[in-house]
Protein backbone atom coordinates (compact mmCIF):
# COMPACT_ATOMS: atom_id res chain seq x y z
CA UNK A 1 0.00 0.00 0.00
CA UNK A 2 1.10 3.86 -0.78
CA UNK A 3 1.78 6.36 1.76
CA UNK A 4 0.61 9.18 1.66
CA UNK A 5 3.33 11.76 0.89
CA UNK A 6 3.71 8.89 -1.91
CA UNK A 7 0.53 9.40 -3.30
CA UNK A 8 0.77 13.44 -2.93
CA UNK A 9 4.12 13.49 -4.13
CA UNK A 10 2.19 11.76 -7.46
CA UNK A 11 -0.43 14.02 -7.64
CA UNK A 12 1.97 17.12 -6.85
CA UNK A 13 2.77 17.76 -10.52
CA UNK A 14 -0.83 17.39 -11.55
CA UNK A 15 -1.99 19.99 -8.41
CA UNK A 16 0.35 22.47 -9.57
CA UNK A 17 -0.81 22.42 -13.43
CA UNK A 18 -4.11 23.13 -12.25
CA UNK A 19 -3.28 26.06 -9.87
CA UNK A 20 -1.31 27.56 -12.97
CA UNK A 21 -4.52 26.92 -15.22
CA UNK A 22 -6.93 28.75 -12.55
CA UNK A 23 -4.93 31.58 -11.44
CA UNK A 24 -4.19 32.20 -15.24
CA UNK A 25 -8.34 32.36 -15.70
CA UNK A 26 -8.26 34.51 -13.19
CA UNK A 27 -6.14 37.19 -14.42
CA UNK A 28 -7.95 36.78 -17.94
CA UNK A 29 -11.32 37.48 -16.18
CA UNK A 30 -9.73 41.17 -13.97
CA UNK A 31 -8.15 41.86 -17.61
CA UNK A 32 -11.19 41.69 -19.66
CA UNK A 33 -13.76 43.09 -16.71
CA UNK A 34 -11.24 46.08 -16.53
CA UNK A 35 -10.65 46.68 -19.80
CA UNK A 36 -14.88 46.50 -19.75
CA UNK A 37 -14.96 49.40 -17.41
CA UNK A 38 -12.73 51.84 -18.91
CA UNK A 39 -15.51 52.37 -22.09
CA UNK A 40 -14.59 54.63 -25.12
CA UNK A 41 -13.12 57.86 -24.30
CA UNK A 42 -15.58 61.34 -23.94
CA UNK A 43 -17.40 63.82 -22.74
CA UNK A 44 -20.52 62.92 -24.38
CA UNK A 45 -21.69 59.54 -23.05
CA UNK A 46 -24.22 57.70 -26.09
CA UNK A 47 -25.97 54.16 -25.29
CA UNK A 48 -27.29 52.69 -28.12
CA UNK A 49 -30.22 50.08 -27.75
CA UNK A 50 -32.64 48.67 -29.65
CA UNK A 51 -34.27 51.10 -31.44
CA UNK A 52 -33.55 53.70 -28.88
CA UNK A 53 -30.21 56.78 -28.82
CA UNK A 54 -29.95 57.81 -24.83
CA UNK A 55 -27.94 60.40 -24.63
CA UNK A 56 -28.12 64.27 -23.22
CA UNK A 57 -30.51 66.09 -25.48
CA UNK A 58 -28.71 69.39 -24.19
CA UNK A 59 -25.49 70.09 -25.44
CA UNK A 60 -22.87 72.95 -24.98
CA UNK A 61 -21.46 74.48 -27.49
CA UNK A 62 -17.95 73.39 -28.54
CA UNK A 63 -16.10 70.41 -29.84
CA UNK A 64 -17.42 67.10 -28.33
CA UNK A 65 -16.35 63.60 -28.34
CA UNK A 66 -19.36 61.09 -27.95
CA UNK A 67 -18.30 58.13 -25.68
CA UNK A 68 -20.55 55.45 -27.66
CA UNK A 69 -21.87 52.17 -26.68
CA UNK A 70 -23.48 49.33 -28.35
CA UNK A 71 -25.94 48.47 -25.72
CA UNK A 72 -28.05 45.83 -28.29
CA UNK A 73 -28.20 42.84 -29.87
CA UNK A 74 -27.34 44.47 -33.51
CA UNK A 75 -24.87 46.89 -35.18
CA UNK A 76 -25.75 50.69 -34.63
CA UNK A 77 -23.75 53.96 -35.50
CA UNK A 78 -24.20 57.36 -34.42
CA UNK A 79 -24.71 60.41 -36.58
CA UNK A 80 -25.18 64.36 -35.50
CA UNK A 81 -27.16 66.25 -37.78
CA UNK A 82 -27.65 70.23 -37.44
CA UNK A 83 -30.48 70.94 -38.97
CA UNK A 84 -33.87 72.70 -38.20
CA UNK A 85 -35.95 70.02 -39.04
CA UNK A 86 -36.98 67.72 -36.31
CA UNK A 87 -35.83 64.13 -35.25
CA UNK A 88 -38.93 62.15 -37.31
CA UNK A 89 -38.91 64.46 -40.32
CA UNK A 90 -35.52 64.38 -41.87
CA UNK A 91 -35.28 63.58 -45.58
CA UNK A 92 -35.67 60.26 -46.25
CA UNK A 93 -35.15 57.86 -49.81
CA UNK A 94 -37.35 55.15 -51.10
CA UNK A 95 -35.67 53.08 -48.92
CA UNK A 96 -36.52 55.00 -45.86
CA UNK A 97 -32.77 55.49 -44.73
CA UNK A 98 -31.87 59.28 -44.32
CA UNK A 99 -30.17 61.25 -47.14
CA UNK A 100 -27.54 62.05 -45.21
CA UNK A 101 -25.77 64.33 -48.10
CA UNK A 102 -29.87 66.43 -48.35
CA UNK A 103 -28.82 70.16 -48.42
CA UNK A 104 -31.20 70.49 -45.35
CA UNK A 105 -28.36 68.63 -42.95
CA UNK A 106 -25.08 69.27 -42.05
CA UNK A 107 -23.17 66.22 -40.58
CA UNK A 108 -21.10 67.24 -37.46
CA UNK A 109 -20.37 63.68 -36.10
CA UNK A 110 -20.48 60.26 -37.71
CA UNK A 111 -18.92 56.75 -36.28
CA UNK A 112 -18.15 55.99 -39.70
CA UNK A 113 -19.41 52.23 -39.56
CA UNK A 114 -20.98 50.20 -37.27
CA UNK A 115 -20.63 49.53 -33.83
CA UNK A 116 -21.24 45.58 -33.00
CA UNK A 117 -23.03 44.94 -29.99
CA UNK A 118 -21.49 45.30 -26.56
CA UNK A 119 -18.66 47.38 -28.69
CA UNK A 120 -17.61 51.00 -28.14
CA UNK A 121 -15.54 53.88 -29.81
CA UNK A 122 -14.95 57.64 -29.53
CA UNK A 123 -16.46 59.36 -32.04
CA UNK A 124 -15.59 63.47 -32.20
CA UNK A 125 -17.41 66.12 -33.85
CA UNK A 126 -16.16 67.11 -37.09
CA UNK A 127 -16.43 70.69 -35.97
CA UNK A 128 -17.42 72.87 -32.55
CA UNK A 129 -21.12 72.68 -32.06
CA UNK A 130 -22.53 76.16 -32.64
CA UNK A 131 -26.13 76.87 -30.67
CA UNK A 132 -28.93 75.67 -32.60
CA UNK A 133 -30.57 72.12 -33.04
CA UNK A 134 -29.09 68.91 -34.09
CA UNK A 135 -30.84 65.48 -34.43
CA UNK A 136 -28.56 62.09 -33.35
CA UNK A 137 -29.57 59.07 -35.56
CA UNK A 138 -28.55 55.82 -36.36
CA UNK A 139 -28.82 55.49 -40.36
CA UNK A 140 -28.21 51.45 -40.83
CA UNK A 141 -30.94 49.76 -42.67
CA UNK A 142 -34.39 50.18 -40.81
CA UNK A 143 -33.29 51.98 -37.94
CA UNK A 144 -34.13 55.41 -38.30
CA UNK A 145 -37.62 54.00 -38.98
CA UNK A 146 -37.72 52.03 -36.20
CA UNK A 147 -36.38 55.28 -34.10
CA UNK A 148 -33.18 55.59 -33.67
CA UNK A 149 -33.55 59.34 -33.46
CA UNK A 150 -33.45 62.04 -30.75
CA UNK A 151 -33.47 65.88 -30.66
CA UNK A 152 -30.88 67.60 -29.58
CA UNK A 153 -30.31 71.52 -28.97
CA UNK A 154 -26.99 73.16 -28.29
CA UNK A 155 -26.83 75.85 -26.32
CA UNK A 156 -24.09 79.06 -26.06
């Protein structure tokens, strides 16, 4: 029969694989959840859901970055539009997607593509914000119908 600093002596090799393995999970989980935390960069912070923008619909004026989040199950992006039309009557094409390039808006911030869900990126304005009213939208297929829009004014 075995003793047992035999036996442990054995299983020593075997114990000390698996510590390595689980304290190596561990730092992989503080990594990622901190790394979760930081969030894009800004002064603006934007959640994106399902058809919904949250963000403050009262702006100073200046340069802003938008701190955006993909709070959804499906790509979004963020646009700014000044413009004095309001959030559910920009131009629109057969296809129901906003004409972003209409002569009636002027595009002060745009993501540039589209943010996967639980993803997030800085995106500044193009330009300072001058007083006046602006309209945030999401443009992919469908979702400005479905209303990703929201008012926004900018004030001195």
């Amino acid at each position: 029969m075995e003793s047992p600093r035999t036996a442990f002596k054995d299983l020593a090799g075997t114990l000390t694989l698996v510590g390595v393995v689980l304290l190596a999970s561990v730092v992989l989980v503080v990594v990622e959840l901190a790394i979760r935390s930081t969030g894009p960069a800004g002064d603006v912070t934007v959640n994106e859901t399902n058809f919904k923008i949250a963000m403050p619909t009262t702006l100073r004026a200046g340069r802003h970055t938008f701190a955006l989040t993909n709070d959804g199950t499906v790509p979004h992006e963020l646009l700014l539009f000044r413009t004095n039309l309001p959030d559910n009557a920009l131009p629109i094409g057969a296809d129901g997607n906003v004409i972003e390039d209409s002569p009636l808006l002027h595009k002060v911030a745009d993501s540039g593509n589209a943010t996967n869900p639980g993803g997030s990126e800085s995106v500044p304005s193009s330009e300072a914000l001058a007083p006046g009213h602006y309209v945030a939208a999401c443009n992919l297929p469908g979702h400005y119908r479905l209303g990703m829009r929201l008012n926004v004014t900018v004030i001195p």
